[in-house]
Protein backbone atom coordinates (compact mmCIF):
# COMPACT_ATOMS: atom_id res chain seq x y z
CA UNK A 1 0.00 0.00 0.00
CA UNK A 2 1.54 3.02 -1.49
CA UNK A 3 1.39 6.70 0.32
CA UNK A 4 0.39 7.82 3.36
CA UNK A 5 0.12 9.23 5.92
CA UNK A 6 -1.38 5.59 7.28
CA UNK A 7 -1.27 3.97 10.44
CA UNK A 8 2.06 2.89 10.50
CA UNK A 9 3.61 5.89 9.03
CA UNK A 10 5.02 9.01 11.29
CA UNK A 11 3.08 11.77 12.68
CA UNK A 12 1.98 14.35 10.86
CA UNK A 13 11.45 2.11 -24.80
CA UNK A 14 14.71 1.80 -22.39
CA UNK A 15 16.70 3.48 -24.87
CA UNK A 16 20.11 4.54 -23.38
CA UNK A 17 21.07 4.56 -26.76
CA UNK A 18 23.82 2.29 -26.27
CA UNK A 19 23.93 2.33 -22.79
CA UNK A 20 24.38 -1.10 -20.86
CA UNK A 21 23.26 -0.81 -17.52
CA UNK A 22 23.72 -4.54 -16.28
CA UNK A 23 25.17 -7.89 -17.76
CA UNK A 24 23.26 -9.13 -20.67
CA UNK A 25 20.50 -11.24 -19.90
CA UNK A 26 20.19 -15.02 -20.63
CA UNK A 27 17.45 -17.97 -20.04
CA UNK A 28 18.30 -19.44 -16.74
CA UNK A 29 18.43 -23.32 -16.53
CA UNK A 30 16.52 -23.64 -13.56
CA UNK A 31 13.25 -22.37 -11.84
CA UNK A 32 14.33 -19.22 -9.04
CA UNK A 33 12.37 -17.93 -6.46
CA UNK A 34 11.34 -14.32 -7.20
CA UNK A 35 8.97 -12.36 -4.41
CA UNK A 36 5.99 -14.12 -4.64
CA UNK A 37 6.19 -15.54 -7.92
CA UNK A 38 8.48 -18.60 -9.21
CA UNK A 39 10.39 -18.02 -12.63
CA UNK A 40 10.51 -20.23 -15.16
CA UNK A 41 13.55 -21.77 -17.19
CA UNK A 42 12.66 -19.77 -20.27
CA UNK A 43 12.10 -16.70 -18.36
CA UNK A 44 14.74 -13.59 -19.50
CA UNK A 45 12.76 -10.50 -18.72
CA UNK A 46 10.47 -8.73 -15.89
CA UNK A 47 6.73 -7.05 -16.34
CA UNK A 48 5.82 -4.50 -13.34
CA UNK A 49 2.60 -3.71 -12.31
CA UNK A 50 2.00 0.22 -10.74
CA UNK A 51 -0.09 2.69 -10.59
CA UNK A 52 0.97 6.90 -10.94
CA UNK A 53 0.68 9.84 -8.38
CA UNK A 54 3.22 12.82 -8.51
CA UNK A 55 3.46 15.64 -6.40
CA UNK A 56 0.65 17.47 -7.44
CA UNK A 57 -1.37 14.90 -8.58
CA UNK A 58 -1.25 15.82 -11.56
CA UNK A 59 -0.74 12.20 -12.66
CA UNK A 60 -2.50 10.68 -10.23
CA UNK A 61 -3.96 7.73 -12.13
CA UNK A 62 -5.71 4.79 -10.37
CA UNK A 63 -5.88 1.87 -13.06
CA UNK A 64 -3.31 -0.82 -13.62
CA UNK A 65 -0.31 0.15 -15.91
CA UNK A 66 2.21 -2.36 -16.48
CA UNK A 67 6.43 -1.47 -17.38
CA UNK A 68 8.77 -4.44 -19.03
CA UNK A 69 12.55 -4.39 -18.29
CA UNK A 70 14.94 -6.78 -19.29
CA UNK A 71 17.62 -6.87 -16.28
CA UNK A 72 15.11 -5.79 -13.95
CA UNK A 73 16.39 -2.24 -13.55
CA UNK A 74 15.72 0.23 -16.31
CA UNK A 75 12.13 0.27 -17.49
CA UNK A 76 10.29 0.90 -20.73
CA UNK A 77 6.52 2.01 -19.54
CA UNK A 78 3.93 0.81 -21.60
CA UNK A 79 0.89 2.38 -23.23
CA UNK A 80 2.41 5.82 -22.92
CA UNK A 81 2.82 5.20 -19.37
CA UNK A 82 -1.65 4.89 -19.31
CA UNK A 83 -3.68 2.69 -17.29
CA UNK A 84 -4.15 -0.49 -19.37
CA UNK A 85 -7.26 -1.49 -17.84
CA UNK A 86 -9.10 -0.20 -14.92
CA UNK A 87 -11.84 -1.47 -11.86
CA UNK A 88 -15.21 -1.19 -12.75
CA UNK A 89 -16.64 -1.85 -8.95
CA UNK A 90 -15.87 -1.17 -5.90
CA UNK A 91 -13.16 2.63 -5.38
CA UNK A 92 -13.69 2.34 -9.15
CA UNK A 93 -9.56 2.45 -8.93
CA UNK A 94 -6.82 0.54 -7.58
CA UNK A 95 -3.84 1.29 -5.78
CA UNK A 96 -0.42 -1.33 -5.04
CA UNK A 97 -1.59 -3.86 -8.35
CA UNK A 98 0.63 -7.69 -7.90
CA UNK A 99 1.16 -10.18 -10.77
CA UNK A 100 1.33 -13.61 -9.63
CA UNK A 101 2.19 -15.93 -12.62
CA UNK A 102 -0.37 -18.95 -11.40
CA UNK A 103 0.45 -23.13 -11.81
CA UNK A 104 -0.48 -23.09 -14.89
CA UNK A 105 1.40 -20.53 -16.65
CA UNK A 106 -1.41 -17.85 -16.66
CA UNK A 107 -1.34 -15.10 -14.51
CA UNK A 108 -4.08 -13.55 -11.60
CA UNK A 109 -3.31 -9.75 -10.97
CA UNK A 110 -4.71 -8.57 -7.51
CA UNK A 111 -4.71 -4.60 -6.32
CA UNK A 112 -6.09 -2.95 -3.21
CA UNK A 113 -9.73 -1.54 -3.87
CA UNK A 114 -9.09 1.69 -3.01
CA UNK A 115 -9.08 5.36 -5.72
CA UNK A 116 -6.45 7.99 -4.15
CA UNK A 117 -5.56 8.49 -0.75
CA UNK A 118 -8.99 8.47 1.42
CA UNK A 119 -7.61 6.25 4.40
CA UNK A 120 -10.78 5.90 5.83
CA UNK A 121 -12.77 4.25 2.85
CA UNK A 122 -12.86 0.58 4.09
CA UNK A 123 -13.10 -2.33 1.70
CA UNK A 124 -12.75 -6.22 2.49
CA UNK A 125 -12.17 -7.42 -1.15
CA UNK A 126 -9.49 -7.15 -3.18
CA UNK A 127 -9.68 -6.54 -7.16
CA UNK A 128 -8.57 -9.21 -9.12
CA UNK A 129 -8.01 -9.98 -13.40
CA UNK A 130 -6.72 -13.30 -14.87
CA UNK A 131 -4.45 -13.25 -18.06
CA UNK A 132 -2.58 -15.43 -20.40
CA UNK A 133 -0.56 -13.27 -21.47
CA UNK A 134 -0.60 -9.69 -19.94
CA UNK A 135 -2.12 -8.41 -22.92
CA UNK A 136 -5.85 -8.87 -22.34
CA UNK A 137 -7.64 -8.97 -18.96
CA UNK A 138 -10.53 -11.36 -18.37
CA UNK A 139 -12.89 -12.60 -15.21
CA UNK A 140 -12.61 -8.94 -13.07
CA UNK A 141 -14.05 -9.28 -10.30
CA UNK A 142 -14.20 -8.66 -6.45
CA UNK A 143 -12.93 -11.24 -3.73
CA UNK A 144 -14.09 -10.85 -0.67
CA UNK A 145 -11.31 -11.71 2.19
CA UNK A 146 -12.93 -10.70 5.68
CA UNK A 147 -16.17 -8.98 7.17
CA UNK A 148 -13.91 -7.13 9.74
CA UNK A 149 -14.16 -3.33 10.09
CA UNK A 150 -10.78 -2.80 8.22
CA UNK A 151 -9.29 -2.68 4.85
CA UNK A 152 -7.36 -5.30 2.58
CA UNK A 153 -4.40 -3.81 1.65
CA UNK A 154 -1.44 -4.67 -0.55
CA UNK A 155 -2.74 -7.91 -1.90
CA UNK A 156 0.13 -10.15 -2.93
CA UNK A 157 -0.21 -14.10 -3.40
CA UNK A 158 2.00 -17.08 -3.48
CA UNK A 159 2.28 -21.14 -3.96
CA UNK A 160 1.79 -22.73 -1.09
CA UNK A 161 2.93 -26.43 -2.06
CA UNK A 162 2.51 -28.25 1.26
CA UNK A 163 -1.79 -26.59 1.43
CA UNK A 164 -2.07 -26.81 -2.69
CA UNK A 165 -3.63 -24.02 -2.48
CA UNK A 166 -2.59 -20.05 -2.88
CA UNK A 167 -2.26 -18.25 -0.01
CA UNK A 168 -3.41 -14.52 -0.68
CA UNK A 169 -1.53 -12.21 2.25
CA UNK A 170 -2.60 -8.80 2.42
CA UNK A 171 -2.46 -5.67 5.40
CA UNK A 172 -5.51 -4.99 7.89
CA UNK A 173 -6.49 -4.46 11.39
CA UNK A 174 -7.19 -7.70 13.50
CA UNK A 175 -8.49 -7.79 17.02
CA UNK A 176 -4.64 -6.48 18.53
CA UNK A 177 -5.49 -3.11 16.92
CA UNK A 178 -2.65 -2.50 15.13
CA UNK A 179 -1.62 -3.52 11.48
CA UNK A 180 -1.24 -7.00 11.01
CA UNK A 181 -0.27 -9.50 7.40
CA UNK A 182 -3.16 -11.47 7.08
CA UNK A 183 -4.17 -15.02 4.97
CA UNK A 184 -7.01 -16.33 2.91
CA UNK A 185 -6.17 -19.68 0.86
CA UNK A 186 -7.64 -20.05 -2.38
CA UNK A 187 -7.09 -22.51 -5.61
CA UNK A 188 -9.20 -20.38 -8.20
CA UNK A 189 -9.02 -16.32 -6.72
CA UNK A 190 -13.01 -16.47 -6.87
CA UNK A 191 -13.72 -17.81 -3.54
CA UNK A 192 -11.57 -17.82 -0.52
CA UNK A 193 -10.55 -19.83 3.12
CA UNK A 194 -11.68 -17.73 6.24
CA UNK A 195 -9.24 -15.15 6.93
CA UNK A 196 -5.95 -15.84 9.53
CA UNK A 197 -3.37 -13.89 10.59
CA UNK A 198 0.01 -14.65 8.97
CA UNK A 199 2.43 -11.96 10.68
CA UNK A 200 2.06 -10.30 13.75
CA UNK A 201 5.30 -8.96 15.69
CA UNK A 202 3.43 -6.97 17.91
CA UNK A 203 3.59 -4.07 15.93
CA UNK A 204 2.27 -2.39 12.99
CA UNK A 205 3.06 -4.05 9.95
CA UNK A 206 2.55 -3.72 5.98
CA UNK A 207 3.25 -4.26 2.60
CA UNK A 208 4.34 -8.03 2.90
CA UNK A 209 6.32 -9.43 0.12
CA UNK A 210 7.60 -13.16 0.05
CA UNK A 211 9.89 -15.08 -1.72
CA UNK A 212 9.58 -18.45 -1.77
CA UNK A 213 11.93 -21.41 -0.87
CA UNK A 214 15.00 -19.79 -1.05
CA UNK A 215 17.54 -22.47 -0.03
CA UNK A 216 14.64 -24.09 1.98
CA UNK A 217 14.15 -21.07 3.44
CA UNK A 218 10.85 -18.39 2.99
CA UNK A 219 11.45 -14.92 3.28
CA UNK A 220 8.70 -12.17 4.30
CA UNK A 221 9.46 -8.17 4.01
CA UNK A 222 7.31 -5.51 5.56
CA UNK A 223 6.95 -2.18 5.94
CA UNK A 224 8.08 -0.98 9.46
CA UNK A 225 8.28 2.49 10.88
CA UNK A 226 9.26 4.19 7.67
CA UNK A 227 11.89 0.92 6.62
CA UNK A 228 11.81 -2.49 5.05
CA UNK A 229 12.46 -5.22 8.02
CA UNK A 230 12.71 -9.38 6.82
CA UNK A 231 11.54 -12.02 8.43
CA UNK A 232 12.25 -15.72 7.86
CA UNK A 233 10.90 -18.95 8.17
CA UNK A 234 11.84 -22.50 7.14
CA UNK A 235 7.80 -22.57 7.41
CA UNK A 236 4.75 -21.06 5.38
CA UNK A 237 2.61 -21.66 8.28
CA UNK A 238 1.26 -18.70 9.76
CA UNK A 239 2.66 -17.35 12.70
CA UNK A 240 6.06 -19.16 11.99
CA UNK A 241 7.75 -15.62 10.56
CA UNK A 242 10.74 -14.26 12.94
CA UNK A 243 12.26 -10.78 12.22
CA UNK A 244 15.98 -11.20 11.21
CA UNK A 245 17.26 -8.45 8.79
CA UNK A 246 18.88 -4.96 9.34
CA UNK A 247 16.47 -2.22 8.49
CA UNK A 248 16.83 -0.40 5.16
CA UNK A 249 15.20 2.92 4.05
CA UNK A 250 15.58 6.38 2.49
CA UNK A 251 13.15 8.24 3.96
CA UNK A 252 9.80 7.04 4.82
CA UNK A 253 10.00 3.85 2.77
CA UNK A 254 7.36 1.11 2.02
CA UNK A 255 6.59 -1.19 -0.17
CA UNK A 256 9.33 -3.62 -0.39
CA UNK A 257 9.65 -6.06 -3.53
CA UNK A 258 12.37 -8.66 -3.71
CA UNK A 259 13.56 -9.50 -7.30
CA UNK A 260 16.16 -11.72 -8.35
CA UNK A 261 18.48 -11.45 -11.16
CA UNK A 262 17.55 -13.92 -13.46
CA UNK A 263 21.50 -14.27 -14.69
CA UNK A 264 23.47 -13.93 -11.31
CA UNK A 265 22.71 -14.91 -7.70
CA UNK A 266 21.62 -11.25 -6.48
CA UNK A 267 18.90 -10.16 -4.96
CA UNK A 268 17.20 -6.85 -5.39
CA UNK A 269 15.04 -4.81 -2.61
CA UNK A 270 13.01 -1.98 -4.30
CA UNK A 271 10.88 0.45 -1.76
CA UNK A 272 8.68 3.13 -2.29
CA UNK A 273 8.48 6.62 -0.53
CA UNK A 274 5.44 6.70 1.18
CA UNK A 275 4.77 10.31 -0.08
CA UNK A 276 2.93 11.23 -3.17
CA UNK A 277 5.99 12.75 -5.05
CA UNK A 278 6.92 8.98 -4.41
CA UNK A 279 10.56 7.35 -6.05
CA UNK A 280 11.94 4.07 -5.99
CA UNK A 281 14.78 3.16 -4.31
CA UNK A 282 16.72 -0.06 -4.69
CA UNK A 283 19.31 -2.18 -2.41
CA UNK A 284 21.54 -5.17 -3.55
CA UNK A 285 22.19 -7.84 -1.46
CA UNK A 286 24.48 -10.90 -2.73
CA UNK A 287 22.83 -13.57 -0.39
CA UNK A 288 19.09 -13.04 1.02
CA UNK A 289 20.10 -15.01 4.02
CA UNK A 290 22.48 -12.23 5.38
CA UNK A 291 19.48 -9.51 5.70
CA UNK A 292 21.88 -6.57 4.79
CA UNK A 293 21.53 -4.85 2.00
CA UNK A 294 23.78 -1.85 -0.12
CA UNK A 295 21.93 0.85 -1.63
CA UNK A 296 22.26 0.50 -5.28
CA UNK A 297 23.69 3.47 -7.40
CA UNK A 298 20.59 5.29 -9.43
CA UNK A 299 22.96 5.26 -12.27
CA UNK A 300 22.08 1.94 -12.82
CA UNK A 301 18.49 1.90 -12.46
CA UNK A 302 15.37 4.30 -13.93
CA UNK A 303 11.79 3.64 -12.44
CA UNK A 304 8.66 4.10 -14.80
CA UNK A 305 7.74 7.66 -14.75
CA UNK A 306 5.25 8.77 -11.62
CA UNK A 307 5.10 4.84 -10.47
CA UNK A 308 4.08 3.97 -7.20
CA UNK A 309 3.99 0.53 -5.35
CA UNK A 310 5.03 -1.55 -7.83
CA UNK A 311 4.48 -5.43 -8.58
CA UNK A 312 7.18 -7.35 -10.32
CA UNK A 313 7.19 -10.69 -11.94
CA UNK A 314 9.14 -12.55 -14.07
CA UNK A 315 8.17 -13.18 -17.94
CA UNK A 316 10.01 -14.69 -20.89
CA UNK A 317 10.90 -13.13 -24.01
CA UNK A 318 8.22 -14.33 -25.84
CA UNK A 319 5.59 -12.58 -23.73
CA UNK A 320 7.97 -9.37 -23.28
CA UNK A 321 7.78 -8.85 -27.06
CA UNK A 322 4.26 -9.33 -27.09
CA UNK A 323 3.56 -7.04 -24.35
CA UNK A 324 5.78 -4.31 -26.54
CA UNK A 325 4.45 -5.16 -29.33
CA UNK A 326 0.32 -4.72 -27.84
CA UNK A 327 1.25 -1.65 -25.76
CA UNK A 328 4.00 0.30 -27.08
CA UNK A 329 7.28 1.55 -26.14
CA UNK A 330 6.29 5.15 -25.33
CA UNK A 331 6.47 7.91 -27.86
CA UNK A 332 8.60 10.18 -25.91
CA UNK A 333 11.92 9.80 -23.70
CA UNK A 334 13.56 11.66 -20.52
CA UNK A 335 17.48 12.39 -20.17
CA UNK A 336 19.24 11.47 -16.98
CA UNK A 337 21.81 13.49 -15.68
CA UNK A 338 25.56 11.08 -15.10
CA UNK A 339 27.00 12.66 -12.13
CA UNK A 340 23.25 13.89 -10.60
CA UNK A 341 21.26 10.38 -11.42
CA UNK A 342 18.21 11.51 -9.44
CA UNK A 343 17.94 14.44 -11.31
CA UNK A 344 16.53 15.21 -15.30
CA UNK A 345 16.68 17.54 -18.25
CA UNK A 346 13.30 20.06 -17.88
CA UNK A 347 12.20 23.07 -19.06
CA UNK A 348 11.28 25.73 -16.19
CA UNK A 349 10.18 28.97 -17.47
CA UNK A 350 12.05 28.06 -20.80
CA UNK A 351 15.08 27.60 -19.36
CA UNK A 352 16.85 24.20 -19.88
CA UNK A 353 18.19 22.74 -16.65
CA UNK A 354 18.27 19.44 -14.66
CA UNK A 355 16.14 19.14 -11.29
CA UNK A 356 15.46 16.14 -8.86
CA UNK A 357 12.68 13.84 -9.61
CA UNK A 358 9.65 13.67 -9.39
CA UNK A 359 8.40 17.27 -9.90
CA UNK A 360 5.43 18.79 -11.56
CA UNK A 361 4.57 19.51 -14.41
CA UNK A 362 6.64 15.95 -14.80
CA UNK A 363 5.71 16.69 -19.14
CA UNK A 364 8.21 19.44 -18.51
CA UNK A 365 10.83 16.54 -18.79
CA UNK A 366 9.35 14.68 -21.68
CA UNK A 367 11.00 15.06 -24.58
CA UNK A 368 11.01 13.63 -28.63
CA UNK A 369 13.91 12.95 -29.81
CA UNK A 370 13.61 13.65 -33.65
CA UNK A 371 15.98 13.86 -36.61
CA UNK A 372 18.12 16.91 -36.37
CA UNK A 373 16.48 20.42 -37.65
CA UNK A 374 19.89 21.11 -39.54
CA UNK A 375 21.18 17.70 -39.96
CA UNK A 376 19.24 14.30 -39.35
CA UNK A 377 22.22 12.46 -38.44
CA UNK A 378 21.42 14.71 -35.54
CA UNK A 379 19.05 14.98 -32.89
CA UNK A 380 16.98 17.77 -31.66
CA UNK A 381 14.84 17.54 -28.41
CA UNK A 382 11.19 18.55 -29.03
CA UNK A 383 9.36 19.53 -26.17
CA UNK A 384 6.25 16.59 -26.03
CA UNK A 385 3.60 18.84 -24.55
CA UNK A 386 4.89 22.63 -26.48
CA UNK A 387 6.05 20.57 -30.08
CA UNK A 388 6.75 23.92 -31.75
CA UNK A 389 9.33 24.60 -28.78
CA UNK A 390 12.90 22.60 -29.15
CA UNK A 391 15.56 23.34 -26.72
CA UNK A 392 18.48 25.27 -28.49
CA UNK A 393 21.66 27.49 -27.60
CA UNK A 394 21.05 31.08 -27.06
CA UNK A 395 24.18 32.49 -25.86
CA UNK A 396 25.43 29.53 -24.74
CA UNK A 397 22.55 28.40 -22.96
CA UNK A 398 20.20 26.40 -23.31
CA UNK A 399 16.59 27.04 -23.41
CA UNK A 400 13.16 26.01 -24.71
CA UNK A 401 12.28 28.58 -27.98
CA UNK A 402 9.73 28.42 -30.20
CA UNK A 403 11.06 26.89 -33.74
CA UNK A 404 11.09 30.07 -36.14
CA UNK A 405 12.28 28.30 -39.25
CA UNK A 406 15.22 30.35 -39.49
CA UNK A 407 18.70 28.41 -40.32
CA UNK A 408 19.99 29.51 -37.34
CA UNK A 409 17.84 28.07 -35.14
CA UNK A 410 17.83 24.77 -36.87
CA UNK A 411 21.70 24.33 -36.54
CA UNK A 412 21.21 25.98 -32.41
CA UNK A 413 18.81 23.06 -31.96
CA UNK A 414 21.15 20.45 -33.81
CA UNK A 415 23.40 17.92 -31.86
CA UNK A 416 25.30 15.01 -32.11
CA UNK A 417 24.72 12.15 -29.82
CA UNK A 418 28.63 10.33 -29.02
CA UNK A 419 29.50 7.96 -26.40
CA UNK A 420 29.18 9.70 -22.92
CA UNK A 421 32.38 11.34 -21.94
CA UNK A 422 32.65 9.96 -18.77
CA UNK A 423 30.98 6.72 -19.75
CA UNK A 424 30.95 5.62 -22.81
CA UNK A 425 27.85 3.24 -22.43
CA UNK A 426 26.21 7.04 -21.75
CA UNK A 427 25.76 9.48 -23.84
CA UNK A 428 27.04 13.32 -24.75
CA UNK A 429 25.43 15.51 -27.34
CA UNK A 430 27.81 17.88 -29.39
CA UNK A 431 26.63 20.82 -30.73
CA UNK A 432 26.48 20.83 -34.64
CA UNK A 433 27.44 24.62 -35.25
CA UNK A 434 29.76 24.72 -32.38
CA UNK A 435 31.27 21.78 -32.07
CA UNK A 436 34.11 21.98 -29.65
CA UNK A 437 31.11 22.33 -27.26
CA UNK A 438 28.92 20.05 -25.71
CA UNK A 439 25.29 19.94 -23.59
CA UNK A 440 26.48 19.80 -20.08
CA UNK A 441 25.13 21.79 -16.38
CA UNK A 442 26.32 24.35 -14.85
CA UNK A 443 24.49 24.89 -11.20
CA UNK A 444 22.06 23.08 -12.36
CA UNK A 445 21.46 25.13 -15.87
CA UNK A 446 21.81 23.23 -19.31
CA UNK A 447 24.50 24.92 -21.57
CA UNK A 448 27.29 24.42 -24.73
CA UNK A 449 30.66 24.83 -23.50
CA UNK A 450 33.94 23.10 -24.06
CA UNK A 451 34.91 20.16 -22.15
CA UNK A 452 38.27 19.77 -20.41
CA UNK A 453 38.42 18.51 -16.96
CA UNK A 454 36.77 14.87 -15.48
CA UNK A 455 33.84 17.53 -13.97
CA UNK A 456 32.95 18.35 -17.28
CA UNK A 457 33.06 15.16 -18.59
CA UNK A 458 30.34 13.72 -15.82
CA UNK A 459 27.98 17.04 -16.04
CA UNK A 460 28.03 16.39 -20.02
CA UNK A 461 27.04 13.13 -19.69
CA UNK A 462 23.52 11.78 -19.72
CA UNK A 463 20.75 8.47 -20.08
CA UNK A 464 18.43 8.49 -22.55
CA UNK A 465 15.36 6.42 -20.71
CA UNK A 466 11.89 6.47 -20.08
């Protein structure tokens, strides 16, 4: 369950263009344990499930929207980043959306019945769509979990062998009165076991997120306090879950999902800020059993734009192109700053500069990048939401002017895109009619200048992502 404040909170088209930002991915020869979903031998990609606020709400959009990725790290939002289905009963939206990839190779999605942030509307079901294929959505409906006085947050659902049945865990007041990870078992998602607790420190807990069988042992994460705690058990029988891990967080932090990398033995803990700006952060761990974690570097990972408490599961290629090929990469791209990875190429009052994400208006950061005005071995960045404004060199700066069809404002708004200069999986752009300069920032403010020292190398040195 995404954003708060809530009980448990505190008062108050990847296209890097070149860029590699992992180790190519391959099948895997085995099945792998992956949150609460099992990948297959053929599997060599990821689909998320999210939906979008940002900090004005301005893309506040309740309905399920899915991302692919291939490593698992930089994503390629789908539809234009645009709900690909949404609930028809209930909140009449959805909030923290899970894809569980069922027994049979189909998948079940699940997502809290709930439309924005009204903490107070209660609901005991839980929305849930089956799939083949993640391209069409069949059998919506409701499941009811409980007839308590409390919500049914942050569905998520896993395999339990020993019951053959699912077990369907999800966050709500019990009797103790605080927070607790609750179970239903079910074998179809339409009708479900009376409700149990499956987690209960004694505290507040939610957002649970399992991976399964790891070395014979399960894994639970939850949302404490603001961090992402583990527990462990060599047991999926309720009440069997013990605390273990060191508590990560950046910020108030929630949502934990566990993802493995389908061609090394890593594990990766993503967490959402509990905020409405919300962002993704991510920690790398090298052997789940340790519970300690290393923040990963945001260089090497880009989050769909505006997500919030995401679901991820493992696919295979086959159903990754598919997905592409029913959705669409998006039409438009955002540029990540090298040395400043949180922050991105906008236009503010016209000027071109690079601020922290998320902000709003987030289309401020959307660009197209199209064939160069002067040259089309070029590229010129098109504002998505102004398209007769392109950012060009005025003086040396950079800035977001209408197009004027004059030949000097086609070759201002012309660059070349070369290997990044201080990573050559990156990229730099060159101006075409000066071009001993390059794009770079300057306090924060996009300019052309020349490049000399290893500081001007990073700050002229950018992503091309989603």
């Amino acid at each position: 369950m995404s954003t708060g404040p809530r009980p448990d909170s505190p008062p108050s088209r990847r296209r890097f263009l070149g860029m590699a930002a992992g180790v190519p991915l391959a099948a895997v020869a085995a099945d792998l344990s992956f949150g609460a979903g099992a990948a297959h031998a053929a599997d060599s990609a990821y689909a998320m499930a999210y939906f979008t606020e940002s900090t004005t709400m301005l893309e506040a959009d309740y309905g399920l929207h899915l991302a692919v990725s291939r490593d698992g790290l930089q994503w390629t939002p789908l539809n234009q980043n645009k709900p690909v289905v949404t609930p028809t009963e209930g909140a009449l939206g959805l909030r923290d959306p899970f894809i569980l990839r069922k027994q049979d190779g189909t998948f079940v999605v699940l997502a809290t019945d709930l439309k924005g942030t009204d903490w107070n509307y209660v609901s005991q079901y839980v929305h849930v769509w089956n799939s083949t294929d993640l391209r069409t959505f069949t059998g919506y409906h409701r499941l009811k979990l409980h007839d308590m006085n409390t919500h049914s947050w942050a569905p998520e659902a896993f395999w339990d062998a020993g019951r053959g049945q699912y077990a369907l865990i999800y966050s709500a007041v019990n009797s103790s009165g605080h927070n607790v990870i609750m179970v239903n078992y079910t074998t179809d998602f339409v009708t479900a076991s009376a409700p149990q607790v499956f987690f209960d420190p004694g505290y507040d807990v939610i957002d649970g997120d399992m991976a399964v069988g790891v070395n014979g042992v399960n894994y639970l994460y939850f949302k404490k306090n603001g961090t992402l705690v583990g527990a462990r058990s060599t047991s999926l029988n309720p009440g069997s879950f013990t605390p273990f891990s060191t508590a990560v967080s950046h910020g108030g932090t929630e949502a934990p999902t566990l993802v493995r990398s389908l061609t090394s033995g890593s594990w990766y803990l993503w967490g959402d800020t509990y905020t409405p700006n919300g962002v993704f952060y991510a920690w790398q761990s090298g052997d789940l059993a340790a519970g300690s974690w290393t923040a990963l570097d945001q260089r090497l990972y880009t989050q769909p734009l505006n997500s919030k408490h995401c679901g991820i599961q493992p696919i295979s290629s086959t159903v990754y192109d598919n997905m592409v090929a029913k959705w669409g990469a998006p039409a438009w791209n955002r540029i990540k700053s090298y040395n400043f990875p949180g922050r991105y190429v906008r236009h503010a009052d016209y000027v071109g500069r690079i601020d922290a994400y998320p902000f709003d208006p987030f289309t401020d950061s959307q660009w197209k990048l199209v064939p160069g005005l002067a040259d089309g071995s070029g590229v010129s960045f098109q504002s998505l939401t102004q398209p007769t404004r392109y950012l060009r060199h005025y003086s040396y700066q950079l800035r977001l002017d209408v197009n004027d069809g004059t030949g000097t404002f086609a070759q201002d708004a012309t660059f070349h895109q070369e290997a990044g200069l201080a990573d050559s999986t990156w990229a730099s752009f060159r101006s075409h009619n000066f071009p001993t300069r390059y794009i770079r920032h300057a306090d924060y403010v996009l300019r052309i200048d020349p490049i000399a020292t290893a500081t001007d190398r990073a700050d002229a040195t950018f992503a091309v992502v989603y």
